[in-house]
PDB file of N, CA and C in Angstrom:
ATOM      1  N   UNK A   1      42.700 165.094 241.120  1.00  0.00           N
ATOM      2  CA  UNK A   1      42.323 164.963 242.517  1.00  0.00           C
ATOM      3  C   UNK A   1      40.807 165.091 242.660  1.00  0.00           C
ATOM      4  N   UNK A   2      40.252 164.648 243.257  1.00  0.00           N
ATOM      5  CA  UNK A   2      38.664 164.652 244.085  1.00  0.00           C
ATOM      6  C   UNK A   2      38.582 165.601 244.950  1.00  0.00           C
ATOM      7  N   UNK A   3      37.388 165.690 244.821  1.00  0.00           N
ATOM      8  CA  UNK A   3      36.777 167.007 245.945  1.00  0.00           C
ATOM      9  C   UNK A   3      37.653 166.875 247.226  1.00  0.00           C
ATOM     10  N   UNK A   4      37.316 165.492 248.081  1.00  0.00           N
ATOM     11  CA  UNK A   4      37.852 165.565 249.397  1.00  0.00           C
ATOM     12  C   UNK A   4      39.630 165.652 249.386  1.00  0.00           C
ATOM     13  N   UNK A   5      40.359 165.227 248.211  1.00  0.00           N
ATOM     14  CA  UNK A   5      42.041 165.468 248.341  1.00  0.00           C
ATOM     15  C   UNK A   5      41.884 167.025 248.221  1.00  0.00           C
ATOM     16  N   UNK A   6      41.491 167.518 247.336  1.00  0.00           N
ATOM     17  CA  UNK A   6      41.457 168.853 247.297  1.00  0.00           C
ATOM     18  C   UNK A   6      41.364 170.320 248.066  1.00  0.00           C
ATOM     19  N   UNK A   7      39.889 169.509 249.267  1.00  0.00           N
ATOM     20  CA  UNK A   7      39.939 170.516 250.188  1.00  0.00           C
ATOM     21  C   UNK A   7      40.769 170.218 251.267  1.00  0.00           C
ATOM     22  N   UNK A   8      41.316 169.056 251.798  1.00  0.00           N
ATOM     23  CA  UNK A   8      42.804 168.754 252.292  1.00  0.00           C
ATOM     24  C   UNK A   8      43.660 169.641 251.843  1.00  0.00           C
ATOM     25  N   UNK A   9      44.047 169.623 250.785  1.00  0.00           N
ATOM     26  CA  UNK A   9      45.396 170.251 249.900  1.00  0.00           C
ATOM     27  C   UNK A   9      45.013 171.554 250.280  1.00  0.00           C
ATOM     28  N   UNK A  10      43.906 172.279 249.988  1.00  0.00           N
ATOM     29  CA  UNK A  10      44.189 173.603 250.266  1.00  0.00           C
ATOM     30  C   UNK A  10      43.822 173.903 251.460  1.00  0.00           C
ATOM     31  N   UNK A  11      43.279 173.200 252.599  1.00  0.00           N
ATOM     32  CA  UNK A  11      43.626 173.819 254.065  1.00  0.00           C
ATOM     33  C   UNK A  11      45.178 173.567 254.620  1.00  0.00           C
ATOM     34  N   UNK A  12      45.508 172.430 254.206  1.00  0.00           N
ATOM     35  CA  UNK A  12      46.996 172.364 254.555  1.00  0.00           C
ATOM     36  C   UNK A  12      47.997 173.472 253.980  1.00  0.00           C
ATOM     37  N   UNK A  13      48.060 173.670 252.572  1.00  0.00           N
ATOM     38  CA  UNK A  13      48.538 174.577 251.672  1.00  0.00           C
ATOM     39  C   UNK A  13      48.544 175.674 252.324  1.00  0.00           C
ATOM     40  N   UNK A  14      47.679 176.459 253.129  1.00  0.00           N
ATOM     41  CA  UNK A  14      47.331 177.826 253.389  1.00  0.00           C
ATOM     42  C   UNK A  14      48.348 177.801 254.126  1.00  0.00           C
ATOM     43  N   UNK A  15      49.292 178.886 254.508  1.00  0.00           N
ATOM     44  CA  UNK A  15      49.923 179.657 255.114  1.00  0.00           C
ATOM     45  C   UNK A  15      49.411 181.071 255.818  1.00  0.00           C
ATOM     46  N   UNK A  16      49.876 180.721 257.042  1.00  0.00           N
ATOM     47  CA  UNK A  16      49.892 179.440 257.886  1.00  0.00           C
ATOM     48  C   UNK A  16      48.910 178.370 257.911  1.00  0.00           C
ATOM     49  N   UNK A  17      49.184 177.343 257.587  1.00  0.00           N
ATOM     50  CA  UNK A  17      48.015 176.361 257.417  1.00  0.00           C
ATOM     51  C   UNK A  17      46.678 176.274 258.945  1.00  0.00           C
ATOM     52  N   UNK A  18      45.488 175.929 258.427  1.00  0.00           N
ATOM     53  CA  UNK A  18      44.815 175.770 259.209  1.00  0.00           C
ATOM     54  C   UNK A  18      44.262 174.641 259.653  1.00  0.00           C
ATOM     55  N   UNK A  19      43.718 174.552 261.028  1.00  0.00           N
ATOM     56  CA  UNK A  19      42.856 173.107 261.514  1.00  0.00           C
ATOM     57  C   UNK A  19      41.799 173.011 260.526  1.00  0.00           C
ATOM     58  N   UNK A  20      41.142 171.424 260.770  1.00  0.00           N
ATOM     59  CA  UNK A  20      39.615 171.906 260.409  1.00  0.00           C
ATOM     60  C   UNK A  20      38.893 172.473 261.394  1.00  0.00           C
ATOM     61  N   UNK A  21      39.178 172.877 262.947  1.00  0.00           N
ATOM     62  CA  UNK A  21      38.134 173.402 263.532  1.00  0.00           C
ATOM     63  C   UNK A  21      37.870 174.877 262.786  1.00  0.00           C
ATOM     64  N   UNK A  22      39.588 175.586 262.801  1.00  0.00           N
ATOM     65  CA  UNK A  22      39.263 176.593 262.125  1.00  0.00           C
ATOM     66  C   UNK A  22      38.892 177.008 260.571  1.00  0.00           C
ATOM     67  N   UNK A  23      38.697 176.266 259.901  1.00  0.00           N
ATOM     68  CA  UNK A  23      38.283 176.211 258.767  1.00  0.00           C
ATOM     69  C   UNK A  23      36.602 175.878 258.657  1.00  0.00           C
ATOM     70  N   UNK A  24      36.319 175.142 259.466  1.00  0.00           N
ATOM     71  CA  UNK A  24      35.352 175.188 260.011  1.00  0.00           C
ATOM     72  C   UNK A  24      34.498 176.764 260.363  1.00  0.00           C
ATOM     73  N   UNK A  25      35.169 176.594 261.504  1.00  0.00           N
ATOM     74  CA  UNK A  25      34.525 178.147 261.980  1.00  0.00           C
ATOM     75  C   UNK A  25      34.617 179.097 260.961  1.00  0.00           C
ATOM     76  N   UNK A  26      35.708 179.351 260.117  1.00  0.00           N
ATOM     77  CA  UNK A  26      35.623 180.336 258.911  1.00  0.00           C
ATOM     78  C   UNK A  26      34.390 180.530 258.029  1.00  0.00           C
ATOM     79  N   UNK A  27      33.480 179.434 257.649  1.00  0.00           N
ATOM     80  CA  UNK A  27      32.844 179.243 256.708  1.00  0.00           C
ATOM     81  C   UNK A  27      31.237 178.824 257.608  1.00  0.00           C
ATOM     82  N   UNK A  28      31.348 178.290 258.551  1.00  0.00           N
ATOM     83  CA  UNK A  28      30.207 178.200 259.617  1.00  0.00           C
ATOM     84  C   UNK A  28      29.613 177.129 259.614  1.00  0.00           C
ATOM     85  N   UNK A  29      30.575 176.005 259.543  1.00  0.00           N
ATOM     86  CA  UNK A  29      30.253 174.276 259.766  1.00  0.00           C
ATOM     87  C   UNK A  29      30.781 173.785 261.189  1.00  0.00           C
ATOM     88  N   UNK A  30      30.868 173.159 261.232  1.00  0.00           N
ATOM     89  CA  UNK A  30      31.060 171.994 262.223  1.00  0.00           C
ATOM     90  C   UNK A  30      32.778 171.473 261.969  1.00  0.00           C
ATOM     91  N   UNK A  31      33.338 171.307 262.751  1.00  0.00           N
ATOM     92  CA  UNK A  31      34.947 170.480 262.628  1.00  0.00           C
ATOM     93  C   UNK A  31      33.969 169.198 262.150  1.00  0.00           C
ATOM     94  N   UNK A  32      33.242 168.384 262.485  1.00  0.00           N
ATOM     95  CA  UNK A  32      32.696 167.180 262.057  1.00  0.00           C
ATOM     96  C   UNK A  32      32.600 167.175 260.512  1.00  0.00           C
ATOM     97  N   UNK A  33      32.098 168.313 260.008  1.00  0.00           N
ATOM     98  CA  UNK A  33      31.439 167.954 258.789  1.00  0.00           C
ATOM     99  C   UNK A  33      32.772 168.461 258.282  1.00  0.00           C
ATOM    100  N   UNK A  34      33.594 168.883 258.036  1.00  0.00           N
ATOM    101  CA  UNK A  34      34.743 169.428 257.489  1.00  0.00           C
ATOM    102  C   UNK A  34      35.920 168.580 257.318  1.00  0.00           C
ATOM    103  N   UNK A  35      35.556 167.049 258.418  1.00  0.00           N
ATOM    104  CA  UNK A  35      36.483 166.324 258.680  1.00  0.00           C
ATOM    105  C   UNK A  35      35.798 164.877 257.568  1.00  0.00           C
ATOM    106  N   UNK A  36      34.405 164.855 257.469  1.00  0.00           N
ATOM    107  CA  UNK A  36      33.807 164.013 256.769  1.00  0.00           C
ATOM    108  C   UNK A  36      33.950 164.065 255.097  1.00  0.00           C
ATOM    109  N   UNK A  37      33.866 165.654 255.117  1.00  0.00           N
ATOM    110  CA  UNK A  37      34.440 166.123 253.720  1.00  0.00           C
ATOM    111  C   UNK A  37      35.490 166.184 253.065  1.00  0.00           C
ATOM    112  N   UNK A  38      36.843 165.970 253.694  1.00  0.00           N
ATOM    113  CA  UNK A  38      38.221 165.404 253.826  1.00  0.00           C
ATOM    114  C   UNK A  38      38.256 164.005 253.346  1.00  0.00           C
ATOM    115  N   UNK A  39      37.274 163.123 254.196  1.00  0.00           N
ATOM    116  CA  UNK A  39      38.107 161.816 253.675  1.00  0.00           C
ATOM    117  C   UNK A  39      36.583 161.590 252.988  1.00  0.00           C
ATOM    118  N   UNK A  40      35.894 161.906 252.206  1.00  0.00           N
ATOM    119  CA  UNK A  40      34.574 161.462 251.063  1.00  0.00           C
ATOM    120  C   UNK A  40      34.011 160.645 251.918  1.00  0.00           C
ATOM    121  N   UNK A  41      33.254 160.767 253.099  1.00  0.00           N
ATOM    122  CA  UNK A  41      32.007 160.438 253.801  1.00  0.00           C
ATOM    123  C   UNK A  41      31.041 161.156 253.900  1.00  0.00           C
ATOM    124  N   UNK A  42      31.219 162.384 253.212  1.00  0.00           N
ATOM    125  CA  UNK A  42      29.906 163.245 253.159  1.00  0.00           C
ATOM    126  C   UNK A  42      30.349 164.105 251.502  1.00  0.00           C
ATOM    127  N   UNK A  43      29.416 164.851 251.232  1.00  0.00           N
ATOM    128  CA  UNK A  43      29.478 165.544 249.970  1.00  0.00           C
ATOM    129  C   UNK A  43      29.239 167.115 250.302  1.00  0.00           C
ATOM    130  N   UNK A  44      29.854 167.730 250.313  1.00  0.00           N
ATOM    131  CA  UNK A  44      29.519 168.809 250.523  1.00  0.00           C
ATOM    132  C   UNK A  44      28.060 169.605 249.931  1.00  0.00           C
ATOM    133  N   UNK A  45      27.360 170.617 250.521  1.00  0.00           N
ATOM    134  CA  UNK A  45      26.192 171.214 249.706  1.00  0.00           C
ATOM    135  C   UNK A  45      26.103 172.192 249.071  1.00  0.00           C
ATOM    136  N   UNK A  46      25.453 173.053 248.241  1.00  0.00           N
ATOM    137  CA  UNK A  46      26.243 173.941 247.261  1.00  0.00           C
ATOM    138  C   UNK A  46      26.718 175.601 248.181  1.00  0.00           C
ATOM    139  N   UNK A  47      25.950 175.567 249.459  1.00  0.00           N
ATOM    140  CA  UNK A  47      25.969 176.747 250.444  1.00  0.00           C
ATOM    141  C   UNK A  47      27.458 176.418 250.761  1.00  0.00           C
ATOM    142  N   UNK A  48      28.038 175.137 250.683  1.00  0.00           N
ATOM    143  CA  UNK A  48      29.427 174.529 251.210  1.00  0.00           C
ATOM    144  C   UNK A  48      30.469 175.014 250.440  1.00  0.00           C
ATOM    145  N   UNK A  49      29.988 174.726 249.062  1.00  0.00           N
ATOM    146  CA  UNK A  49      30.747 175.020 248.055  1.00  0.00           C
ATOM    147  C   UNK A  49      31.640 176.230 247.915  1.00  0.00           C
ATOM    148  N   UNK A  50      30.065 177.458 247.886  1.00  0.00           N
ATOM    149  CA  UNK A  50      30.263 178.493 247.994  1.00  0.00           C
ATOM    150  C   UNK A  50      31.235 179.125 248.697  1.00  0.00           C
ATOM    151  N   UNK A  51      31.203 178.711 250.370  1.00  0.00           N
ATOM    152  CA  UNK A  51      31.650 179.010 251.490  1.00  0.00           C
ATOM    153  C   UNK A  51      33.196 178.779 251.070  1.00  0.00           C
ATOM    154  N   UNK A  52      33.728 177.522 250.693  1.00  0.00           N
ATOM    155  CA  UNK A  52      34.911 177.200 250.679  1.00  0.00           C
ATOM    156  C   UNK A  52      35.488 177.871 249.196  1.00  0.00           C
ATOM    157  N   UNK A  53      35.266 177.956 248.095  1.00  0.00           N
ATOM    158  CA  UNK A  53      35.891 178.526 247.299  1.00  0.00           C
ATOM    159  C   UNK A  53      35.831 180.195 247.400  1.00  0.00           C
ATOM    160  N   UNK A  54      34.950 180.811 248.003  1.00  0.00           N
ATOM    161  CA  UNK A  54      34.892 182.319 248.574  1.00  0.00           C
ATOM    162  C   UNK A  54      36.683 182.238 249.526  1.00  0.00           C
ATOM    163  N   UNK A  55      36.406 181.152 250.671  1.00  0.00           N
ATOM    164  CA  UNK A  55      37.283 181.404 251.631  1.00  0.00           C
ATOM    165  C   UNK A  55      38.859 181.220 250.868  1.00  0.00           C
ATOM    166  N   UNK A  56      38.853 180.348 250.037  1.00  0.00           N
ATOM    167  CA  UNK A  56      40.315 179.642 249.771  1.00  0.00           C
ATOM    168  C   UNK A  56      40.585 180.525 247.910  1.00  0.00           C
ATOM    169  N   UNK A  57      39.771 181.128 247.776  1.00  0.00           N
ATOM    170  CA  UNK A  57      39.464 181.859 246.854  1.00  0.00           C
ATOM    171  C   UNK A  57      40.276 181.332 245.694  1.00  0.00           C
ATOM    172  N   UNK A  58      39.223 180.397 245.206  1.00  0.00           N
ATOM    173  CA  UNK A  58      39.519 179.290 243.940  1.00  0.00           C
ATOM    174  C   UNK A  58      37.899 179.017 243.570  1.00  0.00           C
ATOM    175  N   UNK A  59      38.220 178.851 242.386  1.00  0.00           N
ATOM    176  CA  UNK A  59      36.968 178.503 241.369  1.00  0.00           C
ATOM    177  C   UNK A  59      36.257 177.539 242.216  1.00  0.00           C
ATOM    178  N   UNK A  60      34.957 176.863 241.867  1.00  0.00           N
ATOM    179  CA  UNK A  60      34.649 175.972 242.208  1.00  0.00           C
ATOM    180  C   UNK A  60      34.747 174.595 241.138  1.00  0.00           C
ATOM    181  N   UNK A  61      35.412 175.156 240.076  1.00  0.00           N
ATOM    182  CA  UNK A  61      35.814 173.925 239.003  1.00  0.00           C
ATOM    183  C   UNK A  61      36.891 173.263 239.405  1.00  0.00           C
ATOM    184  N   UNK A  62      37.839 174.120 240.267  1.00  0.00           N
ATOM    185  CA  UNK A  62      38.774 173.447 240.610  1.00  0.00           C
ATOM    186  C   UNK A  62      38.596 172.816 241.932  1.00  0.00           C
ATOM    187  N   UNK A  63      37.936 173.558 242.802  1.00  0.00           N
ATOM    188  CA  UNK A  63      37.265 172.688 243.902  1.00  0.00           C
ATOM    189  C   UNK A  63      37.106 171.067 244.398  1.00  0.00           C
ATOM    190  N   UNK A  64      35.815 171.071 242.689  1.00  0.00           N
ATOM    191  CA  UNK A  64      35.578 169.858 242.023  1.00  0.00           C
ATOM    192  C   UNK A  64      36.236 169.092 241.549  1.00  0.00           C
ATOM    193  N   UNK A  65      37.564 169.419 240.943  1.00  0.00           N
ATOM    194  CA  UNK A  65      38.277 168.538 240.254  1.00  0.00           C
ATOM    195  C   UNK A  65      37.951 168.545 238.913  1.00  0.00           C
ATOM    196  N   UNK A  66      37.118 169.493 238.415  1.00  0.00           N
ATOM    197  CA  UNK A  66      37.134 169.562 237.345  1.00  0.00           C
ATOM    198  C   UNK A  66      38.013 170.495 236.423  1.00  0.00           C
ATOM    199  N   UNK A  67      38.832 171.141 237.116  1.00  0.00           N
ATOM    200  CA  UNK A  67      39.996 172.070 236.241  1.00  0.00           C
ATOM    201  C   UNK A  67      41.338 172.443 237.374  1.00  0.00           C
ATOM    202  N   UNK A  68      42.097 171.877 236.520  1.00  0.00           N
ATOM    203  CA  UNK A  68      43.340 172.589 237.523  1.00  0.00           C
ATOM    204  C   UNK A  68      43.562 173.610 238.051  1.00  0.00           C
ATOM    205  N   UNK A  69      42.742 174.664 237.203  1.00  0.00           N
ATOM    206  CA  UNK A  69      43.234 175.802 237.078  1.00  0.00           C
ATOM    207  C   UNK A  69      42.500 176.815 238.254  1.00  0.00           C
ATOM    208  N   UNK A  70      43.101 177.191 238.886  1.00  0.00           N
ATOM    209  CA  UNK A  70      42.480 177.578 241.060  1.00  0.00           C
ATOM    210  C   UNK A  70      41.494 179.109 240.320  1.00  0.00           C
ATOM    211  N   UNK A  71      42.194 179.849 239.266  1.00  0.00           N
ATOM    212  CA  UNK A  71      41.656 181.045 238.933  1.00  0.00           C
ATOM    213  C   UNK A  71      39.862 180.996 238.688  1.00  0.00           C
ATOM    214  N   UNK A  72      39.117 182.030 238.621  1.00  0.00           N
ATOM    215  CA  UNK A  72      38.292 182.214 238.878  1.00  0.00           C
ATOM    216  C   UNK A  72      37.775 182.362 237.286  1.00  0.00           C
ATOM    217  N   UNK A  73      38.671 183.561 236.384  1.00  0.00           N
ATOM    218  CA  UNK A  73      38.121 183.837 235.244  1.00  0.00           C
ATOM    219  C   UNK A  73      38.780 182.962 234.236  1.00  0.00           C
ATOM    220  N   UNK A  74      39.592 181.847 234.088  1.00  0.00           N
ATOM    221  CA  UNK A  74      40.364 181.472 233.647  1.00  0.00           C
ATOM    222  C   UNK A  74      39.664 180.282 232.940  1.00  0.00           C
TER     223      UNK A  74
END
């Protein structure tokens, strides 16, 4: 999966799943930019990065799509 299926998958995934407004507001973006980052019209920045793998608390390798694996030390 790609960055933007990914951060789909895990705002939906969350239980109780969340909007992007509130996912948004969690991390301190915009519903706009959260919605651009969903379907790959924007790229997220590394302050983004941060924000979202802190919140959904997953690596940022897996973030990326570069490892399946959601763990941090793994």
């Amino acid at each position: 999966m790609k960055f933007n299926e990914r951060l789909k998958y895990l705002r939906c995934a969350k239980i109780p799943s969340i909007t992007q407004k509130d996912l948004a507001n969690a991390i301190g973006v915009t519903q706009r930019k959260i919605s651009f980052m969903e379907t790959g019209t924007t790229e997220p920045s590394l302050s983004d990065i941060i924000a979202l793998c802190n919140y959904f608390n997953v690596s940022a390798d897996f973030l990326l799509g570069i490892s399946n694996n959601k763990n941090h030390s793994e």
